[in-house]
C-alpha atoms as a PDB file:
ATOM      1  CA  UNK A   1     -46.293  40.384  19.191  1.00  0.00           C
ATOM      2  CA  UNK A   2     -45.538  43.416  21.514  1.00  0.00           C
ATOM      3  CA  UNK A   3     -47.164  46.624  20.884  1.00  0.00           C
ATOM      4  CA  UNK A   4     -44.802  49.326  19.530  1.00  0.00           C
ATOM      5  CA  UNK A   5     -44.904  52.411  21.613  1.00  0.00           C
ATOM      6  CA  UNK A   6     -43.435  56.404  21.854  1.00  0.00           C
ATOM      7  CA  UNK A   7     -43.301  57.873  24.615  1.00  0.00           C
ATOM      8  CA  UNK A   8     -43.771  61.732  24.669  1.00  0.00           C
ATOM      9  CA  UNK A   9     -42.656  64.333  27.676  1.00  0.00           C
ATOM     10  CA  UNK A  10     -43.901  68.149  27.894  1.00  0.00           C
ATOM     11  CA  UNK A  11     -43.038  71.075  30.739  1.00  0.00           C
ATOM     12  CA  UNK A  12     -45.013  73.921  30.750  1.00  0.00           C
ATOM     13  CA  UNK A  13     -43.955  77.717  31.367  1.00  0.00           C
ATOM     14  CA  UNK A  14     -45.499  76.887  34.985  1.00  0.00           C
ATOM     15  CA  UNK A  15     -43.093  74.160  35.368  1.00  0.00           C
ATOM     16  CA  UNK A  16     -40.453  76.536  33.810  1.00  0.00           C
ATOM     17  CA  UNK A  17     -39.098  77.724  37.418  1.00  0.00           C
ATOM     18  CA  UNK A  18     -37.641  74.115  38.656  1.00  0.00           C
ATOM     19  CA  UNK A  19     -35.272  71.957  36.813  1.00  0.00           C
ATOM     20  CA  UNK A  20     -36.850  71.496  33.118  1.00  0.00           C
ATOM     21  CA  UNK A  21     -34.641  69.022  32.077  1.00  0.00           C
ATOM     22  CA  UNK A  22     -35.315  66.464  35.444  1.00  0.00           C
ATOM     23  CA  UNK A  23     -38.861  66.639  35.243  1.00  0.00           C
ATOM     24  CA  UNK A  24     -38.837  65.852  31.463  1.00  0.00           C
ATOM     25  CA  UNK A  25     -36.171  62.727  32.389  1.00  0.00           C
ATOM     26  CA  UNK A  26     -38.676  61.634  35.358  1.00  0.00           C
ATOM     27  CA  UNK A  27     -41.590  61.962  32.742  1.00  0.00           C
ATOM     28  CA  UNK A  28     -40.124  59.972  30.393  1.00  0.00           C
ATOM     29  CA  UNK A  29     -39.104  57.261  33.681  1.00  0.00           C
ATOM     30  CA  UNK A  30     -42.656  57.056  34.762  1.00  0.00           C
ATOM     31  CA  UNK A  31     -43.971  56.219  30.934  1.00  0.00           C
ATOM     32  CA  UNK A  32     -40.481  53.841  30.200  1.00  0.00           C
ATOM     33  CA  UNK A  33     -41.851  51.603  33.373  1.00  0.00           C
ATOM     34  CA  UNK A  34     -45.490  52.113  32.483  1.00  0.00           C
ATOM     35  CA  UNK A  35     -44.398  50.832  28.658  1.00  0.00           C
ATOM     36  CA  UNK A  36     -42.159  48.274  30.668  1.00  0.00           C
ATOM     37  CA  UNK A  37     -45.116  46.831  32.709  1.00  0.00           C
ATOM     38  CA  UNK A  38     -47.073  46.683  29.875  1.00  0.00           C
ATOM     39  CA  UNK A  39     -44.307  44.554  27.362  1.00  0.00           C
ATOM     40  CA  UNK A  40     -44.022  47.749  24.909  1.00  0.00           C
ATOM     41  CA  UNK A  41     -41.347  48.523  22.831  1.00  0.00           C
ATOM     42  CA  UNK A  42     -40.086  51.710  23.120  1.00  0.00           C
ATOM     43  CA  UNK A  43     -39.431  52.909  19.473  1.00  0.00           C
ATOM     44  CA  UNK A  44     -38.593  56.270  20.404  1.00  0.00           C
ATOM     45  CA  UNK A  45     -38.622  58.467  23.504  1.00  0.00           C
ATOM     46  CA  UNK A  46     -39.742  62.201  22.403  1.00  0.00           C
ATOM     47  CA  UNK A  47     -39.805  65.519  24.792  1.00  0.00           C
ATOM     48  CA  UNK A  48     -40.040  69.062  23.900  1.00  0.00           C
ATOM     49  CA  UNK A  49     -36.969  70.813  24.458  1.00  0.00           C
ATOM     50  CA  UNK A  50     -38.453  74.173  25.587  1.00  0.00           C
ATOM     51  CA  UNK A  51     -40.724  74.946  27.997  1.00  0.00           C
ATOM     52  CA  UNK A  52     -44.226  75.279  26.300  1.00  0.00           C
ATOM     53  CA  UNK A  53     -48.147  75.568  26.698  1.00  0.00           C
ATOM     54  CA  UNK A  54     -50.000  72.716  26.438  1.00  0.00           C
ATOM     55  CA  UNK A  55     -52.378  75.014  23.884  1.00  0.00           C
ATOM     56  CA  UNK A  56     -49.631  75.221  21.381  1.00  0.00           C
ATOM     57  CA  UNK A  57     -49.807  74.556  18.270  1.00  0.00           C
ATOM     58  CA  UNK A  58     -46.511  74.127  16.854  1.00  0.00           C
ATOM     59  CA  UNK A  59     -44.696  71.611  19.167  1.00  0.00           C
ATOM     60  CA  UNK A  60     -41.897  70.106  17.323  1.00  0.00           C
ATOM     61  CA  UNK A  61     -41.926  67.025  19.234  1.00  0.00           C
ATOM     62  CA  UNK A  62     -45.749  66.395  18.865  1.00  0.00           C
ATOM     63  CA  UNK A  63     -45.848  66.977  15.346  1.00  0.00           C
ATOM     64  CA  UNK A  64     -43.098  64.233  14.820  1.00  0.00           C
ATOM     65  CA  UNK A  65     -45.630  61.774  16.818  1.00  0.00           C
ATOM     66  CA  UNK A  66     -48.285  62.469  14.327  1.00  0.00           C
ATOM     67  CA  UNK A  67     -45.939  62.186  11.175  1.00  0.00           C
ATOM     68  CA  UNK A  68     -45.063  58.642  13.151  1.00  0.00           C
ATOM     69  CA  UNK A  69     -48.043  57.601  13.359  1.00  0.00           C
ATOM     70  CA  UNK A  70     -49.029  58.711   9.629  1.00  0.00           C
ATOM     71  CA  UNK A  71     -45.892  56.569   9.307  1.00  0.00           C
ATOM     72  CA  UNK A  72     -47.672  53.537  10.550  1.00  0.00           C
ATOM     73  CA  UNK A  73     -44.650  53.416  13.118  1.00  0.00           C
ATOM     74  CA  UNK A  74     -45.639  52.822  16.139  1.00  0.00           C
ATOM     75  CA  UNK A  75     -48.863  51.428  17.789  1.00  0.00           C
ATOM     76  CA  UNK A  76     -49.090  53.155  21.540  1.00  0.00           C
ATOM     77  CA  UNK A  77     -48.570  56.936  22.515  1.00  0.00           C
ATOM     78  CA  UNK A  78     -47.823  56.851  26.430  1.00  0.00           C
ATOM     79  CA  UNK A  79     -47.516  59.892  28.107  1.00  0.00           C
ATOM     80  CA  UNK A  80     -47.579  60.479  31.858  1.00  0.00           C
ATOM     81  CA  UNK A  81     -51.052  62.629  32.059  1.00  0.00           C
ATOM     82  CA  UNK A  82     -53.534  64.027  29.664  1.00  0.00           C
ATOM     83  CA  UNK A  83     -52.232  68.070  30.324  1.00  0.00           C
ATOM     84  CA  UNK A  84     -48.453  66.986  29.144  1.00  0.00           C
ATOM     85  CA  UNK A  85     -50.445  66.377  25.651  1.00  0.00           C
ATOM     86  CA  UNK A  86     -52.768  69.163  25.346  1.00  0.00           C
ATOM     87  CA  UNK A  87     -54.031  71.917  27.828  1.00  0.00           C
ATOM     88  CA  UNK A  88     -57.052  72.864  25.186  1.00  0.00           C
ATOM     89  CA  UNK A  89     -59.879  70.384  24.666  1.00  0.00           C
ATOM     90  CA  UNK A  90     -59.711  71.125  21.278  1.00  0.00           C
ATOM     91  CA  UNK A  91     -56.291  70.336  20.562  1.00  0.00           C
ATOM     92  CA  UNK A  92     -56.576  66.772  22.400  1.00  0.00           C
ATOM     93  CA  UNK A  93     -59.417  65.673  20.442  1.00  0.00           C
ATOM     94  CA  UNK A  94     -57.704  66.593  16.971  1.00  0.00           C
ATOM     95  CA  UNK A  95     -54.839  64.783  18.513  1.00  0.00           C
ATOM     96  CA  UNK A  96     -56.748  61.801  19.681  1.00  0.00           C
ATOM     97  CA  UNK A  97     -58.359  61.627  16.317  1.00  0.00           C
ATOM     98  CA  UNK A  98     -55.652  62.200  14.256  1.00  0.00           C
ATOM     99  CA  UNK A  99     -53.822  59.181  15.909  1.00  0.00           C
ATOM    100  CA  UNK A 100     -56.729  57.304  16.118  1.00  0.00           C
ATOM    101  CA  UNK A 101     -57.265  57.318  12.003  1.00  0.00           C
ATOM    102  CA  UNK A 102     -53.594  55.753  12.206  1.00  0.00           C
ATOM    103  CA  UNK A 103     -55.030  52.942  14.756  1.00  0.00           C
ATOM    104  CA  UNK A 104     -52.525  54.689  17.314  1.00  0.00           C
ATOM    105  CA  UNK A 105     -53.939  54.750  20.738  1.00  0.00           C
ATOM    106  CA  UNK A 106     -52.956  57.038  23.805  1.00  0.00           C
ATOM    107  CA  UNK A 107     -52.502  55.424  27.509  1.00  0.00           C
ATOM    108  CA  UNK A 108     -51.533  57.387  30.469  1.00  0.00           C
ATOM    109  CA  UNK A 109     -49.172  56.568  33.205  1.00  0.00           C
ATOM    110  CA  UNK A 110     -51.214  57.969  36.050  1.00  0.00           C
ATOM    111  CA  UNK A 111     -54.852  57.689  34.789  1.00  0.00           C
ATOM    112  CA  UNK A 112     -56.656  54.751  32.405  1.00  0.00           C
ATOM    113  CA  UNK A 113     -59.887  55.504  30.643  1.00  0.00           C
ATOM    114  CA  UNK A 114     -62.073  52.409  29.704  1.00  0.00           C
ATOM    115  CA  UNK A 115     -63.299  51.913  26.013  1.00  0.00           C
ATOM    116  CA  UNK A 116     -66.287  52.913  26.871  1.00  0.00           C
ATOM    117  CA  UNK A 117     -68.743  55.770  26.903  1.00  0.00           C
ATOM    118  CA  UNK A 118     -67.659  56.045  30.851  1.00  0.00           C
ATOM    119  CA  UNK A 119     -63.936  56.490  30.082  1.00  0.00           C
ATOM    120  CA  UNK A 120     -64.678  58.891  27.011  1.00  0.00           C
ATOM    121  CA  UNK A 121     -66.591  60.927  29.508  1.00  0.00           C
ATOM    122  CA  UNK A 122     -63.720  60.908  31.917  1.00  0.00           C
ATOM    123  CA  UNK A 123     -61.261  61.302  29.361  1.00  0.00           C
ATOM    124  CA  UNK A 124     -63.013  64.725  28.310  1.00  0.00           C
ATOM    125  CA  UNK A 125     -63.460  65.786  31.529  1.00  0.00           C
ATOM    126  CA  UNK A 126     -60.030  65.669  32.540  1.00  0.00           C
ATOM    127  CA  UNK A 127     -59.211  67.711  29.160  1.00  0.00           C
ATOM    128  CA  UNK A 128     -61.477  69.953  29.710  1.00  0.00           C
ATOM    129  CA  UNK A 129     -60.216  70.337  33.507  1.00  0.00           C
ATOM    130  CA  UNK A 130     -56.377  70.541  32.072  1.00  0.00           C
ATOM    131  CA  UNK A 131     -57.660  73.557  29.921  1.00  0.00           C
ATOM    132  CA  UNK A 132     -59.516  75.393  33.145  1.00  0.00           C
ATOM    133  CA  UNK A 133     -56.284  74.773  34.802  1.00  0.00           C
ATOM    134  CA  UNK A 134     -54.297  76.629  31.821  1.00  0.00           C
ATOM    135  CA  UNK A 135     -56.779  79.458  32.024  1.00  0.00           C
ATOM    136  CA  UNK A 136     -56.492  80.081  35.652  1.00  0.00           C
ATOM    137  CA  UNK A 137     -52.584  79.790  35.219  1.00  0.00           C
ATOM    138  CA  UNK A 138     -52.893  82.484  32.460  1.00  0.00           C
ATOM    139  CA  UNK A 139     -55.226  84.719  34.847  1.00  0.00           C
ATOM    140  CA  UNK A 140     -52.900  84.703  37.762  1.00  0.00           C
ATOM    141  CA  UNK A 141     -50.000  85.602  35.597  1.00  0.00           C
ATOM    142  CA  UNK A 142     -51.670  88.504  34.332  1.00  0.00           C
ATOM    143  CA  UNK A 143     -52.627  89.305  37.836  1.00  0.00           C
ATOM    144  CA  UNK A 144     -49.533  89.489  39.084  1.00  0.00           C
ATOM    145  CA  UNK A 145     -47.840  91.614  36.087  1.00  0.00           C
ATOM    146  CA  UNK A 146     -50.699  93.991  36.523  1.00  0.00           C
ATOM    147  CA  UNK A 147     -49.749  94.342  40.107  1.00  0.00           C
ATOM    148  CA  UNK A 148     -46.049  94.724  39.533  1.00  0.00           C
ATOM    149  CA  UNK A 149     -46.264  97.446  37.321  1.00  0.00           C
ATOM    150  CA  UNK A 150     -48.901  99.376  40.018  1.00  0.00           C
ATOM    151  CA  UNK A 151     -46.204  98.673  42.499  1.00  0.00           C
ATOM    152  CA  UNK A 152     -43.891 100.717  39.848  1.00  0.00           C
ATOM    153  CA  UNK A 153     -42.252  97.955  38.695  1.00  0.00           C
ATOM    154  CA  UNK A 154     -41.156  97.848  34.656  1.00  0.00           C
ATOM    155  CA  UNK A 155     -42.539  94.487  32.656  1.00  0.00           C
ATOM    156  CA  UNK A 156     -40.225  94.340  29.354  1.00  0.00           C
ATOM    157  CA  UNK A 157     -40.749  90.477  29.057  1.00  0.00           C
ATOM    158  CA  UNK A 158     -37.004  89.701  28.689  1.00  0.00           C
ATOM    159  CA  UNK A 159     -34.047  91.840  27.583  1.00  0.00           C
ATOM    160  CA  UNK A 160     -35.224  95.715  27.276  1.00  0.00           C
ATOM    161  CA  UNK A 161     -35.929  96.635  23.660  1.00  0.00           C
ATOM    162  CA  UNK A 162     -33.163  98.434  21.705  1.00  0.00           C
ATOM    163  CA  UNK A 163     -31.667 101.430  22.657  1.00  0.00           C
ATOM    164  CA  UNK A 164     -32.813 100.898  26.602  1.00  0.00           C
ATOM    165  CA  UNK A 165     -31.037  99.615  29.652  1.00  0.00           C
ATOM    166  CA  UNK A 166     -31.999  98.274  32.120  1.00  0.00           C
ATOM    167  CA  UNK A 167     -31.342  99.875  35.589  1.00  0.00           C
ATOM    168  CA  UNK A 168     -32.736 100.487  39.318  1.00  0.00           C
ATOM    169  CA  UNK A 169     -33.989 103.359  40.416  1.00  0.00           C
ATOM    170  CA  UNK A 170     -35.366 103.524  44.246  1.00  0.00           C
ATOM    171  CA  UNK A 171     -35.036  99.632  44.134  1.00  0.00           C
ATOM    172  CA  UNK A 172     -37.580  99.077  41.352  1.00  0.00           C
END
């Protein structure tokens, strides 16, 4: 009998700048052949439909894997690399377990991890590098607001709050 699998799909606010929408369809391509290769069958195909953090918390998507798996509906979570599921180390072992109570397993298109002590160690590393990677992406964004507004630019974070414009004066 084939192993029933979901296949999940995250961009981050990094990935935010280039077309969200291809890079969750070419996310969900890589884990459909992955799934493919492996005789799965796709049950469901799940992305986020905003741009998000992999630190998050309160990922619709995600949280419909878990209730899936709670579910007893499906067997395999693929997803394309450990950072689409979690950027905190944290948050990918309360994941992992979680699914893991529900004899769901996780298998990544671009990386395998043996059922060992080896691939645990791996596995953890490369969490633990996907959340160093989400802390230097947060430094460097700070960074650069911080220098915008001591070039005399104006950070409102969107639209300017209420009863403001916004306008250009001496092309800031």
């Amino acid at each position: 009998m084939s192993r029933r699998a979901v296949l999940y799909a995250r961009v981050s606010g990094d990935d935010y700048d280039d077309d969200e929408k291809s890079k969750l369809d070419a996310q969900l391509a890589e884990c459909r052949k992955y799934a493919e290769k492996k005789q799965y069958k796709v049950l469901h195909e799940l992305k986020e439909d905003t741009f998000s953090s992999g630190a998050d918390s309160d990922l619709p998507q995600l949280a419909r894997v878990l209730q899936l798996a709670r579910d007893d509906m499906f067997d395999v979570l693929v997803v394309r690399e450990i950072d689409r599921l979690a950027r905190d180390v944290h948050k990918y072992m309360d994941i992992k377990s979680k699914l893991k109570v529900n004899g769901v397993s996780i298998e990544f298109v671009v990386r395998e991890y043996a059922d060992d002590w080896r691939g645990g160690f791996m596995e953890t590393l490369d969490a633990a590098w996907a959340a160093a990677e989400r802390a230097q992406i947060v430094e460097r964004t700070r960074r650069g607001k911080r220098n915008s507004v001591k070039a005399g630019n104006v950070t409102c974070c969107g639209a300017p709050p209420y009863g403001y414009r916004e306008a250009t004066v001496d092309g800031k």
